[in-house]
Protein backbone atom coordinates (compact mmCIF):
# COMPACT_ATOMS: atom_id res chain seq x y z
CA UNK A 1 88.05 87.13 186.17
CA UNK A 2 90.10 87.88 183.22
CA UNK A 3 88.45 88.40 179.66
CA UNK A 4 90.64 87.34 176.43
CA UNK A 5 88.99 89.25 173.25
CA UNK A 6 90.98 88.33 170.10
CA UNK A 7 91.81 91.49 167.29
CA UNK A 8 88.34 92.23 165.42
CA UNK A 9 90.29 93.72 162.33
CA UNK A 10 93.33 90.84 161.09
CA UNK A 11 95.49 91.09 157.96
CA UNK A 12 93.07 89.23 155.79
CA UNK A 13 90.40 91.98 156.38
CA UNK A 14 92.46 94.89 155.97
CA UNK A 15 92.97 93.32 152.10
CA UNK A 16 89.85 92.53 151.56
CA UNK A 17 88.88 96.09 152.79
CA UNK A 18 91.81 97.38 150.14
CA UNK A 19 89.74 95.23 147.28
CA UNK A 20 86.27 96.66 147.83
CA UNK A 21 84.39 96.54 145.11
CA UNK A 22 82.44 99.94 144.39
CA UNK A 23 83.15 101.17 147.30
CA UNK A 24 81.85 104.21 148.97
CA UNK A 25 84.44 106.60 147.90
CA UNK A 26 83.96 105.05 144.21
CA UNK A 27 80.12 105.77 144.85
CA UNK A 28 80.61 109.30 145.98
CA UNK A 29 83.14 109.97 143.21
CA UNK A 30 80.71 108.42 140.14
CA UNK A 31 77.89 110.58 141.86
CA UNK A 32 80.19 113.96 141.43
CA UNK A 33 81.70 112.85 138.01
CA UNK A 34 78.86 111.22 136.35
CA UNK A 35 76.34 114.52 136.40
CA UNK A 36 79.23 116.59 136.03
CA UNK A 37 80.40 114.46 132.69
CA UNK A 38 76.42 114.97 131.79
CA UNK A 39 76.66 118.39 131.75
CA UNK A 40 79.47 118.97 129.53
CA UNK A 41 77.99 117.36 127.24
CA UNK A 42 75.13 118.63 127.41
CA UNK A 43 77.30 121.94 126.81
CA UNK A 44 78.95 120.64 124.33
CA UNK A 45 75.93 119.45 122.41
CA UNK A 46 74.82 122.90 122.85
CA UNK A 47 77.64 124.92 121.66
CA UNK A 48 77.87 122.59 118.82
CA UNK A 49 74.23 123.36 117.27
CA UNK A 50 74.73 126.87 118.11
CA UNK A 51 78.38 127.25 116.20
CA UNK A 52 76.89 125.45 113.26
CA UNK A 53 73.91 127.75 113.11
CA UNK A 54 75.77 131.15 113.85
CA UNK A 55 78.27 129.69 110.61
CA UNK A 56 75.28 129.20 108.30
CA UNK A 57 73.58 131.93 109.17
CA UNK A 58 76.82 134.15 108.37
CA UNK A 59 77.45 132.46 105.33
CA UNK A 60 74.12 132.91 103.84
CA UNK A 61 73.81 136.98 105.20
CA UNK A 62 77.40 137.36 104.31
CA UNK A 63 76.66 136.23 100.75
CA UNK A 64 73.38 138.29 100.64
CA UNK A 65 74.70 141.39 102.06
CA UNK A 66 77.51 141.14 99.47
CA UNK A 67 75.55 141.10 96.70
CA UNK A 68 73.05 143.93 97.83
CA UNK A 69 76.17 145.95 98.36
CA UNK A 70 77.52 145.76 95.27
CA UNK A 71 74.53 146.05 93.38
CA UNK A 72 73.77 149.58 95.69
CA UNK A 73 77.34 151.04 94.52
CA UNK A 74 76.40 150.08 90.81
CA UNK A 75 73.05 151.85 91.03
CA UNK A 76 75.44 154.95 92.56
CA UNK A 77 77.53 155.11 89.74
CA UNK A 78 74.26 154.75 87.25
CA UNK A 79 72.57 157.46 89.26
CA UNK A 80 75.80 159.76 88.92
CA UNK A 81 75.97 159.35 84.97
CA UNK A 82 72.25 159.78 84.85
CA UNK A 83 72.71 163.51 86.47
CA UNK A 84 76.00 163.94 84.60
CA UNK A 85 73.79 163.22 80.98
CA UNK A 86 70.84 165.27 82.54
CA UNK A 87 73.02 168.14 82.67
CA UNK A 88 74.86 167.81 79.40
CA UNK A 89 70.74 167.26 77.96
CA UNK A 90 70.19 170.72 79.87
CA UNK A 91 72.18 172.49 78.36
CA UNK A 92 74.26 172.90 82.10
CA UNK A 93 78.22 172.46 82.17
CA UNK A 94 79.43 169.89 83.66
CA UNK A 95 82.13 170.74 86.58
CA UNK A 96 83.54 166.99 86.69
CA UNK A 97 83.65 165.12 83.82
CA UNK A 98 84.86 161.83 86.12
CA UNK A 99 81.81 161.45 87.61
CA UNK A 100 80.69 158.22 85.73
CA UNK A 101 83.24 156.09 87.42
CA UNK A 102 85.97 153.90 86.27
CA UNK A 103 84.56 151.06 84.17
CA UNK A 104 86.77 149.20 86.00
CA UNK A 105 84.94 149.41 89.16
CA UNK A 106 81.86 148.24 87.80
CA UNK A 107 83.25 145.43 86.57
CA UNK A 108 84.46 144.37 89.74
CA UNK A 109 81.54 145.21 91.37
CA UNK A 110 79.36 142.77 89.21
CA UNK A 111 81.95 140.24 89.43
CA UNK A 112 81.33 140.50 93.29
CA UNK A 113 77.63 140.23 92.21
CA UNK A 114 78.67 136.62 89.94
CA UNK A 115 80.46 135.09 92.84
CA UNK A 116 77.76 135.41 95.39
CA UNK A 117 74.73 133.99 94.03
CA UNK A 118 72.78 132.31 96.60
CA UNK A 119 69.21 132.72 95.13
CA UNK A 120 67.03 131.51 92.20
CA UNK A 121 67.04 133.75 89.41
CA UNK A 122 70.00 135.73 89.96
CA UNK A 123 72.10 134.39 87.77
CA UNK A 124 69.41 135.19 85.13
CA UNK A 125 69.64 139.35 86.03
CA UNK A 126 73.43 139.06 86.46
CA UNK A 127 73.46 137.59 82.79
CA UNK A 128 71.15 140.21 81.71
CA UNK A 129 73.24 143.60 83.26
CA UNK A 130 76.26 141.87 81.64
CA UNK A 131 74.48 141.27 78.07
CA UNK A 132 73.50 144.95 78.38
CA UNK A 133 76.73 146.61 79.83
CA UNK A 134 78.65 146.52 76.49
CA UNK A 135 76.73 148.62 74.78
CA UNK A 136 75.70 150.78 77.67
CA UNK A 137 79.61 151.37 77.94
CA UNK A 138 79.96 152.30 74.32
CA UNK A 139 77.63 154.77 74.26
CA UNK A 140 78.35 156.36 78.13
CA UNK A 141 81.80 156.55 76.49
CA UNK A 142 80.88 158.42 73.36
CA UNK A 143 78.70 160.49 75.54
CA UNK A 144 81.70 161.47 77.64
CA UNK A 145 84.31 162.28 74.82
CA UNK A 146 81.82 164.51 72.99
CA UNK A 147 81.01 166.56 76.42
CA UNK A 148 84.77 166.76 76.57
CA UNK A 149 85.36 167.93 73.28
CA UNK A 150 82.54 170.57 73.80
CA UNK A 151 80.42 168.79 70.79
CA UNK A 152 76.64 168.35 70.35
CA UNK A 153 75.87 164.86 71.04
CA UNK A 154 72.86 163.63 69.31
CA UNK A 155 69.58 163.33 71.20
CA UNK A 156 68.93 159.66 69.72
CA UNK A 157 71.91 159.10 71.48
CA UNK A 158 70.72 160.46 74.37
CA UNK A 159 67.41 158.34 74.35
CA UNK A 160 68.72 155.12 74.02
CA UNK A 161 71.45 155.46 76.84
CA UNK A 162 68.67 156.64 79.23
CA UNK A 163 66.29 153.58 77.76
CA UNK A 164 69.64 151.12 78.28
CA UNK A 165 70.66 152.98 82.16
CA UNK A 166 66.56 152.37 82.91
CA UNK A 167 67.01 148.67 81.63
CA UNK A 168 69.93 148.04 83.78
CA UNK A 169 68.82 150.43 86.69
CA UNK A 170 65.44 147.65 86.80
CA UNK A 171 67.48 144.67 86.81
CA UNK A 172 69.91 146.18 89.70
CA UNK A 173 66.84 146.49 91.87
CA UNK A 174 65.69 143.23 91.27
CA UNK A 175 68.95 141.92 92.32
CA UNK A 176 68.73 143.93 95.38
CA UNK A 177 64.69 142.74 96.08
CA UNK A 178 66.00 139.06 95.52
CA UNK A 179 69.05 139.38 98.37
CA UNK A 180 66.85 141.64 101.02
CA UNK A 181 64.06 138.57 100.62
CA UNK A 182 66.85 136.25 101.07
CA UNK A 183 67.75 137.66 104.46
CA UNK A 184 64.09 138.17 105.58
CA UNK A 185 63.96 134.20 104.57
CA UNK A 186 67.26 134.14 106.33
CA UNK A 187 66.49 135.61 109.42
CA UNK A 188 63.23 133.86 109.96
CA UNK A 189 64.76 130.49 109.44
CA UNK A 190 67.60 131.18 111.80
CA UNK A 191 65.05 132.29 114.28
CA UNK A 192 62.86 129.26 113.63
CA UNK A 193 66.39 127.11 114.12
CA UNK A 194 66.95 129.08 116.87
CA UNK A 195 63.82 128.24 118.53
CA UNK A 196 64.40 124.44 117.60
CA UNK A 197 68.10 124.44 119.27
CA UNK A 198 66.53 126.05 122.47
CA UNK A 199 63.94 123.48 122.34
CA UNK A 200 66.44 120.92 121.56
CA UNK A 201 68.27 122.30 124.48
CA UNK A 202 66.13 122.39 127.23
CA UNK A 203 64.69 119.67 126.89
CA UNK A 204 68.24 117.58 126.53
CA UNK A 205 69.07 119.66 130.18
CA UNK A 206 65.57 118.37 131.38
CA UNK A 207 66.42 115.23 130.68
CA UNK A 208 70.02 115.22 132.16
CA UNK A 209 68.78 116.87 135.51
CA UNK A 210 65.87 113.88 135.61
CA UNK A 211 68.79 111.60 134.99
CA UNK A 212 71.33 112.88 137.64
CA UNK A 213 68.42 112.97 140.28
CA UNK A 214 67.60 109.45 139.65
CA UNK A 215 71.52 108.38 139.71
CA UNK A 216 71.89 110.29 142.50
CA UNK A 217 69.34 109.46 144.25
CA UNK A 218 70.27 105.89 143.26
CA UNK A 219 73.53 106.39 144.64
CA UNK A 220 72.05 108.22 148.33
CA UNK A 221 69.82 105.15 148.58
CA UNK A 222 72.49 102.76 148.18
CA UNK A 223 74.78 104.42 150.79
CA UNK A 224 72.41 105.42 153.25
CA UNK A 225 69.75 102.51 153.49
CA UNK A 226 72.54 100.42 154.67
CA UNK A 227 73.50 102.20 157.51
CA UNK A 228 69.69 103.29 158.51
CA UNK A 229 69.08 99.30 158.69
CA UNK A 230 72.41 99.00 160.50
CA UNK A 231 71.53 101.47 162.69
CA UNK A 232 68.28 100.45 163.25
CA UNK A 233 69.61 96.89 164.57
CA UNK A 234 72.56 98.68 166.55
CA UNK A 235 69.17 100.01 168.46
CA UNK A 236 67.81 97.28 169.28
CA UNK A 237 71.01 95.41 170.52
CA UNK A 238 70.58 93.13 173.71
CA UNK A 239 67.05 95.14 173.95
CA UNK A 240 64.32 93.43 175.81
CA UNK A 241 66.39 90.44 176.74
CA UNK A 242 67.01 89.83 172.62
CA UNK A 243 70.01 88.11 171.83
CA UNK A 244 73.03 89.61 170.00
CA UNK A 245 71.73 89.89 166.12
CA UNK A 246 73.51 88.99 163.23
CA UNK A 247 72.95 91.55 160.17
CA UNK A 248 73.04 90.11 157.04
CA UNK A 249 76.23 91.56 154.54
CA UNK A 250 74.56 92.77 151.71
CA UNK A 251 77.54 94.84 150.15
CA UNK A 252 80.82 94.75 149.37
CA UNK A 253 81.84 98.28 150.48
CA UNK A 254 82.71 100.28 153.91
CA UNK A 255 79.14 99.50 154.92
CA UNK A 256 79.26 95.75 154.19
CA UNK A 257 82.62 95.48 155.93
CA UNK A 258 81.48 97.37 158.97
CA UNK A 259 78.25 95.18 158.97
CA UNK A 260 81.02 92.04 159.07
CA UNK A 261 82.62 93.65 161.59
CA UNK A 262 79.46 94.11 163.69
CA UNK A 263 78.69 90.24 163.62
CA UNK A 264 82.08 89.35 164.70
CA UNK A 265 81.99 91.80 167.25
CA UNK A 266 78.49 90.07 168.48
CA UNK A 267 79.64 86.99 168.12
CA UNK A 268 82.54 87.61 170.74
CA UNK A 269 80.39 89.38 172.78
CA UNK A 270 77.71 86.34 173.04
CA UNK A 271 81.06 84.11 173.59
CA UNK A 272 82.20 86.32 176.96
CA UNK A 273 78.04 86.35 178.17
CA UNK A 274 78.09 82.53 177.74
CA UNK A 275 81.74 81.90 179.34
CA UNK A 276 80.64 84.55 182.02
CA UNK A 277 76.97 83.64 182.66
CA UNK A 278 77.86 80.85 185.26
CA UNK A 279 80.73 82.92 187.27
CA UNK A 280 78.14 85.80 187.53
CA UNK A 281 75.48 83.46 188.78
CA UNK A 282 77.70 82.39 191.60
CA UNK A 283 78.72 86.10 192.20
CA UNK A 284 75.21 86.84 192.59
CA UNK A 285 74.33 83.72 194.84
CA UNK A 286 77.14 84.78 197.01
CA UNK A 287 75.55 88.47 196.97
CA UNK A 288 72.00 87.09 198.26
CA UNK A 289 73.39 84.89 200.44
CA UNK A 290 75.29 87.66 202.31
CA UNK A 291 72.19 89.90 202.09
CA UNK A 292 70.29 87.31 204.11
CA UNK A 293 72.59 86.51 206.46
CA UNK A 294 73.01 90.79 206.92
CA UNK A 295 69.43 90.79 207.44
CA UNK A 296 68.85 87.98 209.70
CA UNK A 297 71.61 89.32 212.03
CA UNK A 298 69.70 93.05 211.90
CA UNK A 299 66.36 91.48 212.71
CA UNK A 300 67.90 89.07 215.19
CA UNK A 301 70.14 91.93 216.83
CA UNK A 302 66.84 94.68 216.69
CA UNK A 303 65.05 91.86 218.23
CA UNK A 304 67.50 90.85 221.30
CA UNK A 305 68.01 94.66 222.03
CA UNK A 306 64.39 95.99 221.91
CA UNK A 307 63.71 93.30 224.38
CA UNK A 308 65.90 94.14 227.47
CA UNK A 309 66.08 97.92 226.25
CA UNK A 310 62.22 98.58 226.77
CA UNK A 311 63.03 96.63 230.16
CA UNK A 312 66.07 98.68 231.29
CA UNK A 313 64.50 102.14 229.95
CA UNK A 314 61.32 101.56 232.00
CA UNK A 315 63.25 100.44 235.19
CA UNK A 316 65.07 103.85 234.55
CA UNK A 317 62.17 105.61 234.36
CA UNK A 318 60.70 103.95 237.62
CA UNK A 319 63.78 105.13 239.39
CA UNK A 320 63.99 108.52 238.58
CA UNK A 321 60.07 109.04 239.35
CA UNK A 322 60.66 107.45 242.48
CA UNK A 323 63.28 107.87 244.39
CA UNK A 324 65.44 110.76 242.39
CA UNK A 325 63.87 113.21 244.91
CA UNK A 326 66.01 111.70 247.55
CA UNK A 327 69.46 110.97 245.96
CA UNK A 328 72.12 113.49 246.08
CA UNK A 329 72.64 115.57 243.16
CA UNK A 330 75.54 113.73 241.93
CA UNK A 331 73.66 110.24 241.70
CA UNK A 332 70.91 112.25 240.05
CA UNK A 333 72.66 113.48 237.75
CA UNK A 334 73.98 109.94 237.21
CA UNK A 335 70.44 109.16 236.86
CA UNK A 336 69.57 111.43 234.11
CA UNK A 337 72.60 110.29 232.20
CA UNK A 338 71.73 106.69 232.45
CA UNK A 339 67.99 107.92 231.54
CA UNK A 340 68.99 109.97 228.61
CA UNK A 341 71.37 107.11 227.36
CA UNK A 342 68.41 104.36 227.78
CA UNK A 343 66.57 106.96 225.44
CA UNK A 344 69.22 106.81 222.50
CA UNK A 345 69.71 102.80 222.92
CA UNK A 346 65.98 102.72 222.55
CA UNK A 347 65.70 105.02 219.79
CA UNK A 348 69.03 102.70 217.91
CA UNK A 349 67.29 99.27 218.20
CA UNK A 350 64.07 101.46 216.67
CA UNK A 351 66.19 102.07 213.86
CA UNK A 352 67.60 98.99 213.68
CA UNK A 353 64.35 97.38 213.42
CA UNK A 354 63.52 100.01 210.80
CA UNK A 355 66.09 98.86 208.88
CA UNK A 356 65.25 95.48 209.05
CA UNK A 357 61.49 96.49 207.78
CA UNK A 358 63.11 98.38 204.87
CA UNK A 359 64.57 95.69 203.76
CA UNK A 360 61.98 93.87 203.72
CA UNK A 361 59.98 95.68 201.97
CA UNK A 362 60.89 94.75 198.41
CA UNK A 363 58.44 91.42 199.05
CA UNK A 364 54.77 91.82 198.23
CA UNK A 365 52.55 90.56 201.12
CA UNK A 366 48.88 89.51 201.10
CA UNK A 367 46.16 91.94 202.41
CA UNK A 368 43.05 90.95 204.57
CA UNK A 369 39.84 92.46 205.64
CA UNK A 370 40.53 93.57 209.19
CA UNK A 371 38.91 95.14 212.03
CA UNK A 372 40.33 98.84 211.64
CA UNK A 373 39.30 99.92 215.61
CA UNK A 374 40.83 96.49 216.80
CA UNK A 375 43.71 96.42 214.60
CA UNK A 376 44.88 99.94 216.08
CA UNK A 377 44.13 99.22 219.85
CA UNK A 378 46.35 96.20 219.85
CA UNK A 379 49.55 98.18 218.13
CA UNK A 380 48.59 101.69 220.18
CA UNK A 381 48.67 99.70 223.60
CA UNK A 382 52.16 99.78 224.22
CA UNK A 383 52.45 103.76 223.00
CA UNK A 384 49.85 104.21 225.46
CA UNK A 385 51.56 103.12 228.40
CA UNK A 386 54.98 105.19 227.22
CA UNK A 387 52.44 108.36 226.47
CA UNK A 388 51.32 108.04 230.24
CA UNK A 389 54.98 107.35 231.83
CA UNK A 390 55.60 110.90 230.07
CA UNK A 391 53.14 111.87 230.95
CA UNK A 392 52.00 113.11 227.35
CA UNK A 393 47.80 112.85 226.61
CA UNK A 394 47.23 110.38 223.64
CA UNK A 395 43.88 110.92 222.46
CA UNK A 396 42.11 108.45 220.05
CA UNK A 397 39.22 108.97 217.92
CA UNK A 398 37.83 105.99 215.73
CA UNK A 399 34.46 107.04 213.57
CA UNK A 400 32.28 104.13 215.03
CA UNK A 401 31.05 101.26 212.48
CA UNK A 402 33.81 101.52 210.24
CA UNK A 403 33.59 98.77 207.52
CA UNK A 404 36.80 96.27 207.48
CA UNK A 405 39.51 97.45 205.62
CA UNK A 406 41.87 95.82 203.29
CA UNK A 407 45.54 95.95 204.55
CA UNK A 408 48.47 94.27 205.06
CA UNK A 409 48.08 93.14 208.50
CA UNK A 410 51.78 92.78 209.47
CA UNK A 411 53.04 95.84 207.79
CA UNK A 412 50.16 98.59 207.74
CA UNK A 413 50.63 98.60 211.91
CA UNK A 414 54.28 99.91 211.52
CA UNK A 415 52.51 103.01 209.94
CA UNK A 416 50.94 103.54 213.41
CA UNK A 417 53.65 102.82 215.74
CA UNK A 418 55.70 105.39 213.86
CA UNK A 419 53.61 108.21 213.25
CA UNK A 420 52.87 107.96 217.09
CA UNK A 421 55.87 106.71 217.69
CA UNK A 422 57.67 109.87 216.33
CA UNK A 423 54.68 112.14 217.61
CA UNK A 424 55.99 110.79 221.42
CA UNK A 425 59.47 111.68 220.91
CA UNK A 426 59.18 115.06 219.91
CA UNK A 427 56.07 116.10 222.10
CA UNK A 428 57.46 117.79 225.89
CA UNK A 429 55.60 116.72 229.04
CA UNK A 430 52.31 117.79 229.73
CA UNK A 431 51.23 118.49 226.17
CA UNK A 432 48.99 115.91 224.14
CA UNK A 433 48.75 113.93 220.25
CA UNK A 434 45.58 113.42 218.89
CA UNK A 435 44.74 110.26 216.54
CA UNK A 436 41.75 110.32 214.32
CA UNK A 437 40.63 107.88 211.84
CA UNK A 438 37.06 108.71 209.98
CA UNK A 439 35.43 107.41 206.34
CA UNK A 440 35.06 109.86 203.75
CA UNK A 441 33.48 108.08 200.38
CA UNK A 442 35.90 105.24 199.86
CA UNK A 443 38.72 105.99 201.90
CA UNK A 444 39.70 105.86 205.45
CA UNK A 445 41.50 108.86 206.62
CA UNK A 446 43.82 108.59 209.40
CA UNK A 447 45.09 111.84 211.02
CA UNK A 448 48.01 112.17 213.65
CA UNK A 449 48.26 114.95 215.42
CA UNK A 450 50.91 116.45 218.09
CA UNK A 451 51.69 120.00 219.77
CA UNK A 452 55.24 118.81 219.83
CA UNK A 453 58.29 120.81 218.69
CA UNK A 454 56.99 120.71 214.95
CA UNK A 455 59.26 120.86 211.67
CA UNK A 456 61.12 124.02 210.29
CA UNK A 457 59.33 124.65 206.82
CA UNK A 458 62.25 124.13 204.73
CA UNK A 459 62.95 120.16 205.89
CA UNK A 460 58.70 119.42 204.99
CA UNK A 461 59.44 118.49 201.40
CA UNK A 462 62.29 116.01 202.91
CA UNK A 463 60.39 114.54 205.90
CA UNK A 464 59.71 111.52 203.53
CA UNK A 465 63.32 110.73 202.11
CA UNK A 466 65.08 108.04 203.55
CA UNK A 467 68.03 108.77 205.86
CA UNK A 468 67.56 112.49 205.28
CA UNK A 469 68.89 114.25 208.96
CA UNK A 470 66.73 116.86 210.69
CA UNK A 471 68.45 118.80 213.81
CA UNK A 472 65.75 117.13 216.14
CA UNK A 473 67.00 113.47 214.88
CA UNK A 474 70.69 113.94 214.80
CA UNK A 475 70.28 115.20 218.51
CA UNK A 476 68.20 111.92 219.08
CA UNK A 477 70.40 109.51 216.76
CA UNK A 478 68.47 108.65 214.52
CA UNK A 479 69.06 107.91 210.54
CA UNK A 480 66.11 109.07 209.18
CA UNK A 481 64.15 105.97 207.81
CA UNK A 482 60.96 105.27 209.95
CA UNK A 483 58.76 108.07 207.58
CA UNK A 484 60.29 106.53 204.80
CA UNK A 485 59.34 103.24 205.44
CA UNK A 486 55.63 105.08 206.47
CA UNK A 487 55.21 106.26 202.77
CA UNK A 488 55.98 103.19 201.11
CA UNK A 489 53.85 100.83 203.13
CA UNK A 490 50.73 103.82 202.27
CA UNK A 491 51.81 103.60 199.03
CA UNK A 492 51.81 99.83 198.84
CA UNK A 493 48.05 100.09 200.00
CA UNK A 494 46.88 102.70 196.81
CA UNK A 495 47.12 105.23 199.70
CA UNK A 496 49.07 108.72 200.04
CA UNK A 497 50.37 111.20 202.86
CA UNK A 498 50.67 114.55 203.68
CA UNK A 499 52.76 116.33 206.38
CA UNK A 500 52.10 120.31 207.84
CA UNK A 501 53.89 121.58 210.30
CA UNK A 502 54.93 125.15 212.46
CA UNK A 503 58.10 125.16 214.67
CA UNK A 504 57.21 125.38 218.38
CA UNK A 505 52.98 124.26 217.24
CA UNK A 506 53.34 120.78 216.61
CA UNK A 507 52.93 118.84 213.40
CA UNK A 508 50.03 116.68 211.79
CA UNK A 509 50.56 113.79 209.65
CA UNK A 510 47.28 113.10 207.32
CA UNK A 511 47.18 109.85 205.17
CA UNK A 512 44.19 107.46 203.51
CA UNK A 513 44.20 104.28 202.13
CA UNK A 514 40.77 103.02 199.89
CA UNK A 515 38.51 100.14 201.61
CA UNK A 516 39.56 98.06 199.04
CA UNK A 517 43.13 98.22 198.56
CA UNK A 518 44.37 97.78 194.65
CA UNK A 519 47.66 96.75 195.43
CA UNK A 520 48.67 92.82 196.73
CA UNK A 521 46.73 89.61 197.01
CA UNK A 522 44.21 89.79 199.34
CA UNK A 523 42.89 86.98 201.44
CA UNK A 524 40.32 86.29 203.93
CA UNK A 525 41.04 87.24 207.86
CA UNK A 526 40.63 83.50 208.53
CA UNK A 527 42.88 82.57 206.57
């Protein structure tokens, strides 16, 4: 049988795969670069409002502090001519007469003043210092060339520069009130604007992390529910006797081309089941047919050797009870071999017939309400006569008035035969087996007892596996299937089994089956 699958992937897939459209790499990549592009600018925006509020804040402290700064060093130089006056007024010399300053100065310290007006109303004092100045000048100037000369300067003099130094002294400290408000103002509104651009920025971050979780999210969903639907169908492929599925192609990306893929692949797959279905049909005809015929010729072949082998192994027997006493030792000794060989070929048909039973197995049979105590009379009759030509007891005990039981009437006497089949085999001369059968609630329970050569512990949780070899059956020949076959038929009946056993003591077999079996169709004993 040859199969003939055709490429999956051609040329004309492999450029449609090379013309995806948004394909999972592009997915992946706008999921990296997308929040990534969000938060730059969110940075951006950021560094933005904070450059533009750092640059007004500086301009409008620079501007302030300027102003205070300048108006400070006038106030220095009026405080300095105020002690130099004070100690000309005093009647104290004066150790430096430079101590007023260079006029110079102060007019480049109020022209600092002039160019940084940033408040309401300072352009009003600046006007007013420089209104008074000229005159304040005149007279500071007078002051200084009559200290220098060593001359009395008059104390009129001396009252009106203090009264003009006092004007301008007020107005200087005005200025300065005016700029330190300014920055107070200042400050507070660059922490209020401060506040707002933190605001401004979390809230804009809040935002962009809400938005990248939904886009990536977006993005997650997209990739993954695909492939959790795919795989979900991949699961239930050919499941339950379904046919091949065909997944619908939602996408076109990886996923959907995989998904294509898949469909083809099904379809191919449901071609070769189709093209095949009749070949394996006849495969499997030819299969059953040989099965039968195998087990036809092993019931046939158990049948035609049991037959003349219970024959021949009984006219053995019957010899070598009865006249082995008066052969010489070499025909007795030919005796026992024939004997011992009798007992192998009898023990191979058994198996052969087990065989045949095992395979047989697999059918269901009908149950019927038999006769317990008759049913095991009629199958322990021949066992009976073997137990005596052994010269082994077999006992029976059957619990009188025991209600009919539900069984399988061809198979449930196998269980029997074997058990004291088995218990026959392995039990020496002279010694006895003891069958009981009893009700307890509603169950029968069989036991099957011998004082036989018993089981070594270790091979008890084997006893019931089929074809497992025991040192007492590989010296008998045996392939291990009779106990086996024992199990399954109790098991068949909603029944169960139990082995013990001591070397050298014997070994007891308990089972039960319920009065009313669960398992099989039953019919009437009539019928």
């Amino acid at each position: 049988m040859q199969i003939s699958l055709k490429p999956i992937c051609t040329t004309k897939d492999v450029l449609m795969y090379g013309s995806l459209r948004f394909s999972i790499r592009t997915k992946l990549f706008c999921g990296i670069v997308v929040p990534a592009a969000i938060l730059m600018v969110v940075i951006y925006l950021d560094y933005v409002n904070l450059s533009a509020l750092g640059r007004s804040a500086d301009t409008i402290l620079a501007k302030n502090y300027k102003s205070i700064e300048a108006a400070y060093r006038i106030s220095q130089v009026l405080q300095s001519r105020q002690n130099l006056m004070a100690q000309a007024l005093w009647g104290v010399e004066a150790r430096d007469l430079s101590a007023g300053g260079d006029p110079e100065e102060l007019t480049r310290l109020l022209n600092i003043c002039r160019n940084n007006i940033t408040e309401a109303g300072e352009s009003q004092i600046i006007s007013g210092i420089a209104q008074l100045r000229p005159g304040y000048e005149r007279l500071f100037a007078s002051f200084r060339q009559s200290l220098a000369a060593g001359a009395t300067w008059p104390k009129d003099n001396f009252r009106t520069l203090f009264d003009l130094q006092g004007r301008l002294t007020v107005h200087l400290n005005r200025l300065i009130v005016i700029n330190e408000q300014a920055m107070k103002r200042a400050d507070q509104e660059t922490r209020h604007l401060a506040e707002r651009a933190k605001s401004y920025s979390i809230s804009l971050l809040i935002i962009a992390i809400f938005f990248v979780l939904g886009f990536s999210l977006l993005i997650s969903r997209s990739i993954s529910k695909p492939l959790i639907n795919l795989a979900r169908g991949l699961a239930g492929v050919k499941k339950d006797g379904q046919e091949y599925p065909k997944f619908p192609v939602t996408s076109r990306d990886e996923i959907g081309f995989l998904t294509t893929e898949f469909n083809r692949l099904f379809e191919r797959l449901r071609e070769y089941d189709q093209s095949n279905l009749e070949i394996l049909n006849a495969e499997k005809a030819k299969v059953r047919a040989a099965e039968q015929a195998k087990s036809r010729f092993i019931a046939e072949l158990s049948h035609q050797l049991k037959t003349p082998m219970t024959s021949l192994s009984m006219s053995v027997g019957v010899l070598a009870k009865k006249i082995r006493g008066d052969l010489p030792e070499k025909y007795a000794q030919l005796l026992d071999t024939a004997q011992e060989d009798c007992s192998r070929l009898s023990a191979l048909a058994n198996e052969l017939v087990d065989v045949s039973r095992m395979e047989s197995m697999a059918e269901p049979r009908p149950k019927e309400k038999l006769d317990l105590e008759d049913m095991m009379r009629k199958c322990l009759k021949p066992l009976a006569l073997q137990a005596e030509e052994k010269g082994v007891n077999l006992i029976i005990h059957i619990q009188p008035d025991l209600p009919k039981v539900s069984m399988d009437s061809f198979r449930f006497p196998w269980v029997i035969t074997n058990l004291v089949g088995n218990a026959l085999r392995f039990t020496p001369q002279g010694r006895r087996i003891v069958l009981e059968v009893a009700r307890r609630a509603d169950s029968i329970i069989f036991t099957c007892q011998d004082t036989g050569t018993g089981v070594d512990p270790k091979y008890l949780p084997h006893v019931f596996d089929r074809y497992a070899q025991f040192s007492e059956r590989e010296a008998m020949g045996t392939i291990g299937l009779g106990l086996a076959i024992v199990k399954e038929i109790i098991e068949q009946h909603a029944g169960d089994i139990s082995v013990s056993s001591e070397p050298n003591q014997g070994t007891t077999f308990t089972f039960w089956i319920p009065i009313q079996a669960g398992g099989g169709h039953e019919q009437g004993a009539d019928s």
